[in-house]
Protein backbone atom coordinates (compact mmCIF):
# COMPACT_ATOMS: atom_id res chain seq x y z
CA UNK A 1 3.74 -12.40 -23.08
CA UNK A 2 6.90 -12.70 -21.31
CA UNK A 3 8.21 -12.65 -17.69
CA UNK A 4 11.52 -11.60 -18.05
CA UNK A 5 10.37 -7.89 -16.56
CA UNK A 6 9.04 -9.73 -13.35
CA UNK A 7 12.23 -11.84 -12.84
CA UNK A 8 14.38 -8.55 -13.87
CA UNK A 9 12.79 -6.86 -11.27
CA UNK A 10 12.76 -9.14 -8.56
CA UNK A 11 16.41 -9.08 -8.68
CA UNK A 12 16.45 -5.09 -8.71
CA UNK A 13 14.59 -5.79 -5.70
CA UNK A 14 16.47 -8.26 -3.67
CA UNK A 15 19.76 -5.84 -3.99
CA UNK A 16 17.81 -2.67 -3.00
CA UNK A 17 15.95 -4.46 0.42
CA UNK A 18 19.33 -5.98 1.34
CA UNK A 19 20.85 -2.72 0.89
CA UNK A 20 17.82 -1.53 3.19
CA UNK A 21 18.44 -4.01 5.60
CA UNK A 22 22.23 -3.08 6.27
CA UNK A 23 20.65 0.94 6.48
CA UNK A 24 18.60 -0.41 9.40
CA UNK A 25 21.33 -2.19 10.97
CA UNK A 26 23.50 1.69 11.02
CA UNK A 27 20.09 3.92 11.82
CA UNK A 28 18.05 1.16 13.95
CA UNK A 29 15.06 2.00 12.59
CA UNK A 30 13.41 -1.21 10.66
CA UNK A 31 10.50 1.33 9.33
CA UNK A 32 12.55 1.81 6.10
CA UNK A 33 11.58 -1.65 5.22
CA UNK A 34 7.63 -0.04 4.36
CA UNK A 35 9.14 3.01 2.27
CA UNK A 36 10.82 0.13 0.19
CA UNK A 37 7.91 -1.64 -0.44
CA UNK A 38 5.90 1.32 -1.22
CA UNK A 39 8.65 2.57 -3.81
CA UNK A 40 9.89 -0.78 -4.91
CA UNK A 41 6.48 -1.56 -6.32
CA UNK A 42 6.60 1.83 -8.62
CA UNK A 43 10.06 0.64 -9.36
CA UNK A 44 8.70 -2.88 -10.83
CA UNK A 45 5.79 -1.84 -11.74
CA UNK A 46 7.77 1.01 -14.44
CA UNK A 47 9.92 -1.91 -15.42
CA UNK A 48 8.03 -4.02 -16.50
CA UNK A 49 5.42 -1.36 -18.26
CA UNK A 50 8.45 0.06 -20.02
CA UNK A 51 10.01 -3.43 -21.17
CA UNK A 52 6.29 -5.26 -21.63
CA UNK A 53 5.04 -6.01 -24.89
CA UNK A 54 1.62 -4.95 -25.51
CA UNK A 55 0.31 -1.80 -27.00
CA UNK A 56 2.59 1.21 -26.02
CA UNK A 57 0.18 4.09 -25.12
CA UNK A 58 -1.59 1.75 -22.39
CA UNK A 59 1.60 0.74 -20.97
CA UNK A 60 2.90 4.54 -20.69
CA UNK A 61 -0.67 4.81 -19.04
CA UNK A 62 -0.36 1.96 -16.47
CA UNK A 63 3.55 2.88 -15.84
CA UNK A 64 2.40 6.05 -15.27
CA UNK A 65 -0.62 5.32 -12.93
CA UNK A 66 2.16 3.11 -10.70
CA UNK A 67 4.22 5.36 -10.65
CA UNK A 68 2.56 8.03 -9.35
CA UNK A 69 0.86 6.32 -6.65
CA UNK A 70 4.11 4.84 -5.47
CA UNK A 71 5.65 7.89 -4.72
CA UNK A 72 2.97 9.71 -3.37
CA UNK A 73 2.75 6.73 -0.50
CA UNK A 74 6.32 6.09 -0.40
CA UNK A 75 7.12 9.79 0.30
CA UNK A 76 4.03 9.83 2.73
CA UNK A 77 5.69 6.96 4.54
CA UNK A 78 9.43 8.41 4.37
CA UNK A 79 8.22 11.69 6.39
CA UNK A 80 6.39 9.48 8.55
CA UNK A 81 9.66 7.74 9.33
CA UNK A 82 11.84 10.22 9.82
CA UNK A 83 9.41 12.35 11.84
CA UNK A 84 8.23 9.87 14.64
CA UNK A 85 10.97 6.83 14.49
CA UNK A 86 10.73 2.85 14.16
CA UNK A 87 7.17 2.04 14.38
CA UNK A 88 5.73 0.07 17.21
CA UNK A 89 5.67 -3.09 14.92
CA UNK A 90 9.03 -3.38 14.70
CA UNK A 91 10.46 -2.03 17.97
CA UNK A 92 7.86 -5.10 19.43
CA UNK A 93 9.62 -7.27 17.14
CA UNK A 94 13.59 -6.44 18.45
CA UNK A 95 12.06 -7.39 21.49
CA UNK A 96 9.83 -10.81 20.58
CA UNK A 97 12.89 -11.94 18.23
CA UNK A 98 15.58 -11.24 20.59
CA UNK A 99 19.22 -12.64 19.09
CA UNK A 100 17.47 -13.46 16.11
CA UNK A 101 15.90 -10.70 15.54
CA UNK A 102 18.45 -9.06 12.34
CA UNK A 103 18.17 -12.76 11.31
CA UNK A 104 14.80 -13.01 10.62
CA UNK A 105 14.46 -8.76 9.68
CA UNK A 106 17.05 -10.03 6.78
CA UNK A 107 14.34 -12.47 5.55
CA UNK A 108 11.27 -10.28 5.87
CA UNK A 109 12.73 -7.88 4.20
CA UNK A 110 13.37 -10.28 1.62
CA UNK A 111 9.96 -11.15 1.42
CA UNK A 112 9.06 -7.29 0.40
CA UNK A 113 10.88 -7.81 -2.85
CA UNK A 114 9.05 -10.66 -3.91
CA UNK A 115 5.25 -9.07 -2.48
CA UNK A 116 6.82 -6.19 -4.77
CA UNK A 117 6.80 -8.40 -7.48
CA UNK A 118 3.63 -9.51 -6.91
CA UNK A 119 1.97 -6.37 -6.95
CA UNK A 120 3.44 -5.32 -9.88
CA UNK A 121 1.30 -8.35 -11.40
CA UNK A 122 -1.44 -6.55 -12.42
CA UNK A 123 0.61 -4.11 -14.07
CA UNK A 124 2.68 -6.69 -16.24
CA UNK A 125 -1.06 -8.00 -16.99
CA UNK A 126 -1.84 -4.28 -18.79
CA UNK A 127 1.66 -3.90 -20.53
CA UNK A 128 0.94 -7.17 -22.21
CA UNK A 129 -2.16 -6.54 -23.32
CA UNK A 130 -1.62 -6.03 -27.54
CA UNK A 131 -5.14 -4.47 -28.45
CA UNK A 132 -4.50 -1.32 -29.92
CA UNK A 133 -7.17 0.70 -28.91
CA UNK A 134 -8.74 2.77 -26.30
CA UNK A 135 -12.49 2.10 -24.74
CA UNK A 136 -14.20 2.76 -21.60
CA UNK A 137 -12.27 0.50 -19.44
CA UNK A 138 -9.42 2.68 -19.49
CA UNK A 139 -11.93 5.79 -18.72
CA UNK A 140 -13.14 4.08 -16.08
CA UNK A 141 -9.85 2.83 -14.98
CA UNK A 142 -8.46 6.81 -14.63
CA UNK A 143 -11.41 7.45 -12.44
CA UNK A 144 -11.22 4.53 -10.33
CA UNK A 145 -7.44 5.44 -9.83
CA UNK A 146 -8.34 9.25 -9.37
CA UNK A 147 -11.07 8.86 -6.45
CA UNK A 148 -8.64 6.01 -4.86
CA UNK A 149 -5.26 8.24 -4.90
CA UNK A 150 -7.33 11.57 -3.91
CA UNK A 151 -9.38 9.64 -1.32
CA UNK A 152 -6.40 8.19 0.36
CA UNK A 153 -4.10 11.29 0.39
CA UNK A 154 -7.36 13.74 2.04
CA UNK A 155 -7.40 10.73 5.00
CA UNK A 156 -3.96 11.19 5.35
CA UNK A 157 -3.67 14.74 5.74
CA UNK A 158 -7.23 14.84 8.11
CA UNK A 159 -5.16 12.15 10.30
CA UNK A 160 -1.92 13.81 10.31
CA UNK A 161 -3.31 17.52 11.05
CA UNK A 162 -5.56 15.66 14.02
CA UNK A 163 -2.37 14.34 15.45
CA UNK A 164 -0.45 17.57 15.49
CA UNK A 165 -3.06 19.19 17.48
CA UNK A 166 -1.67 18.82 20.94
CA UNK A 167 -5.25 18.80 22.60
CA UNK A 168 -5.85 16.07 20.56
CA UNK A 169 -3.41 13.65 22.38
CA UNK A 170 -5.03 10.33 23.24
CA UNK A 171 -8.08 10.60 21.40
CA UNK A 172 -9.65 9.14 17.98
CA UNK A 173 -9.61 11.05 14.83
CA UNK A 174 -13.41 11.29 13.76
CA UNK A 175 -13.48 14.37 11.82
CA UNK A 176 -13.46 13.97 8.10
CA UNK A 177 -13.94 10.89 6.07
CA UNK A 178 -12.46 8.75 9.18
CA UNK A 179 -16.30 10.24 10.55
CA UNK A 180 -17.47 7.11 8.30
CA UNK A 181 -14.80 4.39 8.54
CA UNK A 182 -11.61 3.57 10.92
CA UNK A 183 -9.35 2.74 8.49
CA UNK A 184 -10.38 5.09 5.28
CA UNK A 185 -6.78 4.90 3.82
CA UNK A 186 -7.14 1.47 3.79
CA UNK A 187 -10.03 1.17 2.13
CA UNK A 188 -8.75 4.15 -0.50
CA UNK A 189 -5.37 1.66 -0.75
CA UNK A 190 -7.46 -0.96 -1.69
CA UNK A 191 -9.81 0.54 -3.91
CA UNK A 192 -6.80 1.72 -5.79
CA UNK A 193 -5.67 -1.70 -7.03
CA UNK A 194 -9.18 -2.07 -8.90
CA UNK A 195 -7.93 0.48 -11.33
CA UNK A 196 -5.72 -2.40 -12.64
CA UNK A 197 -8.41 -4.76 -13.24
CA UNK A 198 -10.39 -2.29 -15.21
CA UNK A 199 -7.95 -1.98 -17.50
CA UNK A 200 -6.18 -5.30 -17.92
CA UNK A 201 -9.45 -7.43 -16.95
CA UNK A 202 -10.05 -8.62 -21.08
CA UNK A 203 -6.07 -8.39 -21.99
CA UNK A 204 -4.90 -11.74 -22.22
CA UNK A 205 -4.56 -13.97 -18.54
CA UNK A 206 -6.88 -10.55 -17.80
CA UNK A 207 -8.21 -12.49 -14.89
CA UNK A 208 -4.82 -12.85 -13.15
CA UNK A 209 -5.00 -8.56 -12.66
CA UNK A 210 -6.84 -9.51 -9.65
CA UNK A 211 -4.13 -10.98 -7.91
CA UNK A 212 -3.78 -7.06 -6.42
CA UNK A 213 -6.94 -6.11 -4.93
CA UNK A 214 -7.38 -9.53 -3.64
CA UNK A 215 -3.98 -9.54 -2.17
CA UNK A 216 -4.52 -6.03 -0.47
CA UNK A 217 -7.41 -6.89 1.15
CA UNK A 218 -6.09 -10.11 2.66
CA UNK A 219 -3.13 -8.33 4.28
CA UNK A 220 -5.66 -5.39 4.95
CA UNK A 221 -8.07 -7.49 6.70
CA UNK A 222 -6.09 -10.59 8.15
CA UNK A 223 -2.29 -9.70 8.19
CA UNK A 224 -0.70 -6.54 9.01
CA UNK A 225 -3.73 -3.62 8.70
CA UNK A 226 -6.43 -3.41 10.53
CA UNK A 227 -5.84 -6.41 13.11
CA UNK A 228 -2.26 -4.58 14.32
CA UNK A 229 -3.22 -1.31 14.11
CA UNK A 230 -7.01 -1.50 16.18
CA UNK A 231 -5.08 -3.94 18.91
CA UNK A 232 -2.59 -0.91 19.26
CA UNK A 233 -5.37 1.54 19.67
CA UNK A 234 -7.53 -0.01 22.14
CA UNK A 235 -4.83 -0.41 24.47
CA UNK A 236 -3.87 3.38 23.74
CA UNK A 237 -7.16 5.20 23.33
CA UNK A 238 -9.56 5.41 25.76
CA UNK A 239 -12.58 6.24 23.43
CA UNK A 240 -11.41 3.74 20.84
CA UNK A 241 -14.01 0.78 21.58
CA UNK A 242 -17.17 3.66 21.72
CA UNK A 243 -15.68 4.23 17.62
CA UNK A 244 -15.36 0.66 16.52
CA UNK A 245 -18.76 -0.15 18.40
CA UNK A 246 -20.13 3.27 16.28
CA UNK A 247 -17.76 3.60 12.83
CA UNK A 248 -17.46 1.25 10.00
CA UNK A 249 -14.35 -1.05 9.87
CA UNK A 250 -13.46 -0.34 6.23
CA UNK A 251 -16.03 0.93 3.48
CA UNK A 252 -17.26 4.18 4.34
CA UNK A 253 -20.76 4.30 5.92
CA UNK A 254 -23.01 6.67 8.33
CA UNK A 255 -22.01 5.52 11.68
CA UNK A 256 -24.48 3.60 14.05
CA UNK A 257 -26.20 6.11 16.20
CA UNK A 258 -24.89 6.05 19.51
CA UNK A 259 -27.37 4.38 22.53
């Protein structure tokens, strides 16, 4: 096992978030800074499947499998850009950060390019693994991966055709799977990164595979997911505390009957 793919590609991706930083600076939206993420990855992830050093039909599998999910969410979060401008996040930050604020954007997106890297963990895990054989793991791994990327994208589109219905302004998507959690892409997102495990948990340092879900859910849970965006809809929804009191926070479940 080697690491030269990681460190290869955590120089790809220093270059390409600096290069997003300076877009931000001419288009003054820091948003790009997710679509990087999302699509630097796929980018590291693909590297390091294509230059790892285990057996080659399981690392065309796992390159494939990150690739794929990268650029459905990266292009998901491009048109999401474009469409509605800097999200709230950062436009909260220009203000919080003041003269410093391109300082300190410079160094978190920084910070993307090594999370990248860290992500793409579980993948360099797989791509090392030498065993020449398939089993059930990698069944199970394809099915994990197909309910996670299928769940995620339905939420998606239920939330985005909600939102262009104009009566719907000010109000809480229930319809659909968010019926049975608040944050269903999140918990698709996550479920996605146990696809990994399957397949890399008995390759060699198979344990280390997961550093991904485990990651996830931590920024999920206690970083940037759910805390940010349920503080932004309580103060924006009026019926937003009724469906927290009522709706799951993450894994899908029959909401609480209502008093």
């Amino acid at each position: 096992m080697t690491i030269l793919p990681l460190g290869l590609g955590l120089g790809v991706m220093v270059i390409v978030m600096a290069a997003l930083w300076w877009l931000q600076r001419r288009t003054g939206n820091a948003g790009i800074v997710d679509v990087g993420w999302s699509a630097g990855v796929g980018v590291v992830g693909v590297l390091v499947a294509a230059l790892g050093d285990g057996w080659a039909p399981r690392r065309w599998l796992v390159g494939a499998m990150i690739a794929l999910w990268s650029l459905r969410l990266a292009a998901y979060i491009l048109r999401r850009v474009l469409g509605e401008g800097e999200d709230a996040r950062y436009t909260r930050l220009r203000t919080d950060w003041g003269a410093a604020f391109q300082r300190r954007l410079f160094l978190f997106f920084e910070a993307q390019a090594v999370l990248a890297v860290l992500f793409a963990v579980p993948v360099w895990v797989v791509a090392s693994d030498p065993r020449p054989e398939w089993g059930a793991r990698e069944l199970v791994a394809v099915v994990v991966w197909l309910v996670a990327v299928l769940g995620e994208t339905v939420a998606d589109r239920q939330l985005a055709a909600f939102r262009a219905d104009p009566g719907n302004s000010g109000r809480t998507c229930t319809v659909g799977l968010w019926r049975y959690s608040r944050h269903p892409n999140y918990f698709f997102e996550w479920l996605h990164w146990w696809a990994y495990v399957a397949l890399g948990i008995d390759a060699p340092l198979g344990a280390v595979s997961l550093l991904g879900p485990a990651l996830m859910l931590l920024f999920l849970l206690k970083v940037t997911g759910i805390p940010a965006t349920e503080a932004r809809a309580l103060l924006s929804r009026a019926d937003y505390a009724e469906y927290r009191r009522t709706t799951s926070a993450f894994v899908p479940w029959f909401p609480r009957r209502r008093p």
